[in-house]
C-alpha atoms as a PDB file:
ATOM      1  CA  UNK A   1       0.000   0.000   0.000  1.00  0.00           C
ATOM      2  CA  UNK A   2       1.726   3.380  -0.887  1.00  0.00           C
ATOM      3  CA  UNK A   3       0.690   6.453   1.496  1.00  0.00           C
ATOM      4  CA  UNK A   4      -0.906   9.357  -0.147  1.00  0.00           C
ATOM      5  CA  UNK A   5       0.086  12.627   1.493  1.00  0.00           C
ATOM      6  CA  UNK A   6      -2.174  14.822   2.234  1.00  0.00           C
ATOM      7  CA  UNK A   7      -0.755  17.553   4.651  1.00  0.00           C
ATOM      8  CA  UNK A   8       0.849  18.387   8.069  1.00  0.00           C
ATOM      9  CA  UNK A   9       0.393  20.461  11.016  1.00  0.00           C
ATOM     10  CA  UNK A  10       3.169  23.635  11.806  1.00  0.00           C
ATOM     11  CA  UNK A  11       5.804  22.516  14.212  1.00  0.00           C
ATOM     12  CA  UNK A  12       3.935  23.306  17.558  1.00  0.00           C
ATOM     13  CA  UNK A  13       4.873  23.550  20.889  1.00  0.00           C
ATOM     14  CA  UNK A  14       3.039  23.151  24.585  1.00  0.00           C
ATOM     15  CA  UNK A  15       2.902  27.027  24.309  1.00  0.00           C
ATOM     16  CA  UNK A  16       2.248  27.069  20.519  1.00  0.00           C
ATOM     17  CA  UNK A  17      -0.556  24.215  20.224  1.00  0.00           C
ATOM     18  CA  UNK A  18      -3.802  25.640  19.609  1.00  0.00           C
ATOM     19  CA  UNK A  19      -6.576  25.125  21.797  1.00  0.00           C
ATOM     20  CA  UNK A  20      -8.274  22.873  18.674  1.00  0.00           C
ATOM     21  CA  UNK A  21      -6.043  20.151  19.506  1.00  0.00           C
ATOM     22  CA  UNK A  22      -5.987  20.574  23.375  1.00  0.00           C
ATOM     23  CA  UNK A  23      -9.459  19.576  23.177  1.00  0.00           C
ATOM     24  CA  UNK A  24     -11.849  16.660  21.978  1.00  0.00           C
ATOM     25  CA  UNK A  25     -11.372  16.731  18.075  1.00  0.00           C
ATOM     26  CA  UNK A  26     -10.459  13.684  15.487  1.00  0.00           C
ATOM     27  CA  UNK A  27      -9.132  13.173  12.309  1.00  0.00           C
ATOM     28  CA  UNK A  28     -11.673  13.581   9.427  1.00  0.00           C
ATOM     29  CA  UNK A  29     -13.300  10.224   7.995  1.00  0.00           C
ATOM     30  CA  UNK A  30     -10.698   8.694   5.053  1.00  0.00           C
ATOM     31  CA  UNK A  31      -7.645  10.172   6.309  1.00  0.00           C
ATOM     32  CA  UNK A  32      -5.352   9.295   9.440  1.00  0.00           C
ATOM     33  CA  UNK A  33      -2.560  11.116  11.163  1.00  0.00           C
ATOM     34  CA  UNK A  34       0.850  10.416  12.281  1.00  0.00           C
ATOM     35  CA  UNK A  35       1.771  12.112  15.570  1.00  0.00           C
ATOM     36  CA  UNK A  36       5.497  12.885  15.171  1.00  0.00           C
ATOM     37  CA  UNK A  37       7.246  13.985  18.816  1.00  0.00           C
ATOM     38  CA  UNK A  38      10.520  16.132  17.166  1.00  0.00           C
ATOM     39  CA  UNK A  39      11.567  16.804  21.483  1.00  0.00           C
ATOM     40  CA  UNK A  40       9.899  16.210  24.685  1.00  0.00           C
ATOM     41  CA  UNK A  41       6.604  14.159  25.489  1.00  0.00           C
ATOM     42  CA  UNK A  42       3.339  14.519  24.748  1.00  0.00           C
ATOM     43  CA  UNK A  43       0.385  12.622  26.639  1.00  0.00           C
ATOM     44  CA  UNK A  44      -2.252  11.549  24.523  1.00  0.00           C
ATOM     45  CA  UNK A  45      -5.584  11.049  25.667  1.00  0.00           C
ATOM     46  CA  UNK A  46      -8.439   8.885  23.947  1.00  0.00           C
ATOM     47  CA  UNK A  47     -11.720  10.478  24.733  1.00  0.00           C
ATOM     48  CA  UNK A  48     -13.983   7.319  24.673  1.00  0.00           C
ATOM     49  CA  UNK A  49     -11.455   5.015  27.474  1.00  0.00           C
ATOM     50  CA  UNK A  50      -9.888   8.200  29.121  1.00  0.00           C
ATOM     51  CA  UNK A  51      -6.490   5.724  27.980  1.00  0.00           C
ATOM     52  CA  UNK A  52      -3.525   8.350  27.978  1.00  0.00           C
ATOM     53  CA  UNK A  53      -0.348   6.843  25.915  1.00  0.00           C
ATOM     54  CA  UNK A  54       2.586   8.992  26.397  1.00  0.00           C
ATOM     55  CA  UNK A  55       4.683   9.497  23.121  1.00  0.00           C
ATOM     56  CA  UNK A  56       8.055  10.640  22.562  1.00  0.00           C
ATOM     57  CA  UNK A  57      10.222  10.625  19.661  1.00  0.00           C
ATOM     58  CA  UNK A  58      11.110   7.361  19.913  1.00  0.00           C
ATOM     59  CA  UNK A  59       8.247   6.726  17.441  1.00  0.00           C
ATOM     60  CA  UNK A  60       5.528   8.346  15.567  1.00  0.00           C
ATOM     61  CA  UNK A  61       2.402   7.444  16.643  1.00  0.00           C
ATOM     62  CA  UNK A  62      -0.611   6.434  14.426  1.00  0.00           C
ATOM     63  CA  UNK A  63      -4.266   8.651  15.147  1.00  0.00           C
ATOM     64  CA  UNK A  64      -7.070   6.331  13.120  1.00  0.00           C
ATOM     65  CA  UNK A  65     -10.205   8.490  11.646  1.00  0.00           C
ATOM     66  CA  UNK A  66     -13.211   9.282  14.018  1.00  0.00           C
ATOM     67  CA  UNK A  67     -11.797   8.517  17.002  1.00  0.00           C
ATOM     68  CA  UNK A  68     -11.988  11.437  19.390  1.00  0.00           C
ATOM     69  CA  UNK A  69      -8.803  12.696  21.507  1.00  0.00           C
ATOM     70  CA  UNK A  70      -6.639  15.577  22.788  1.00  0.00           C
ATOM     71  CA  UNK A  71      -3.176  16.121  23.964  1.00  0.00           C
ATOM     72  CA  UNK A  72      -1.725  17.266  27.215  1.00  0.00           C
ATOM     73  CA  UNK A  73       1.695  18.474  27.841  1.00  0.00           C
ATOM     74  CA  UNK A  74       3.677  17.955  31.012  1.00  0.00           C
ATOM     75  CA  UNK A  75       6.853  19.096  30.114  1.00  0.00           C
ATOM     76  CA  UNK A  76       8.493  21.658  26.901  1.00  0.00           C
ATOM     77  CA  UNK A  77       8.342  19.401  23.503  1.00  0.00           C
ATOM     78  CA  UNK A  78       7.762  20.438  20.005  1.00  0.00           C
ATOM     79  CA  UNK A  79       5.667  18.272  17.355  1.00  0.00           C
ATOM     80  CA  UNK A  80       4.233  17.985  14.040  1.00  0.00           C
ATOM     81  CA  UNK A  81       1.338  15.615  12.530  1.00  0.00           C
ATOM     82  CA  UNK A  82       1.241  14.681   9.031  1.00  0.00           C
ATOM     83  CA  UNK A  83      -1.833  13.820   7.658  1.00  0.00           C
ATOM     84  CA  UNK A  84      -2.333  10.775   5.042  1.00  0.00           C
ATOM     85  CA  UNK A  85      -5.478   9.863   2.735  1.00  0.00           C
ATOM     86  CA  UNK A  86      -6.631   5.919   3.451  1.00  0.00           C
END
C-alpha cells in the first residue's frame, strides 16, 4: 500500500498548540494522522477510554479516523502531525 500525502500540522509547541487540539477533536473520515514527537513528550488522551499513551520521539504514533482525543503536555516538547489519505 503506498501512502498518499495529504498535509501536516506547523511545528507546535506546549505554548504554541492551539486550543483545537488541546481539546476533543479527530481526524476527518478517510484520512489518518501520524503524531510525530521532534523533542519532549506529549500525553495523549483517547476520549472514549480516558487511555492516555505517552509518546516521545522514539516513534511516531498512528491517530485512526473518528476517534476522538486531545493532547496534554507535562513538560516543553515540540511536534508535528502529518496527515495521510486511506
Amino acid at each position: 500500500m503506498q501512502l498518499k500525502y495529504h498535509s501536516s500540522t506547523d511545528i507546535l509547541n506546549e505554548i504554541t498548540c492551539p486550543l483545537e487540539i488541546r481539546n476533543a477533536h479527530q481526524v476527518d473520515q478517510g484520512y489518518f494522522g501520524i503524531l510525530n514527537v521532534l523533542s519532549g513528550r506529549i500525553v495523549f488522551v483517547w476520549e472514549e477510554t480516558n487511555v492516555r499513551v505517552s509518546v516521545d520521539n522514539s516513534k511516531p504514533f498512528f491517530i485512526p479516523a473518528n476517534m476522538l482525543h486531545h493532547v496534554e503536555f507535562d513538560e516543553p516538547c515540540s511536534f508535528r502531525v502529518d496527515f495521510y489519505q486511506e
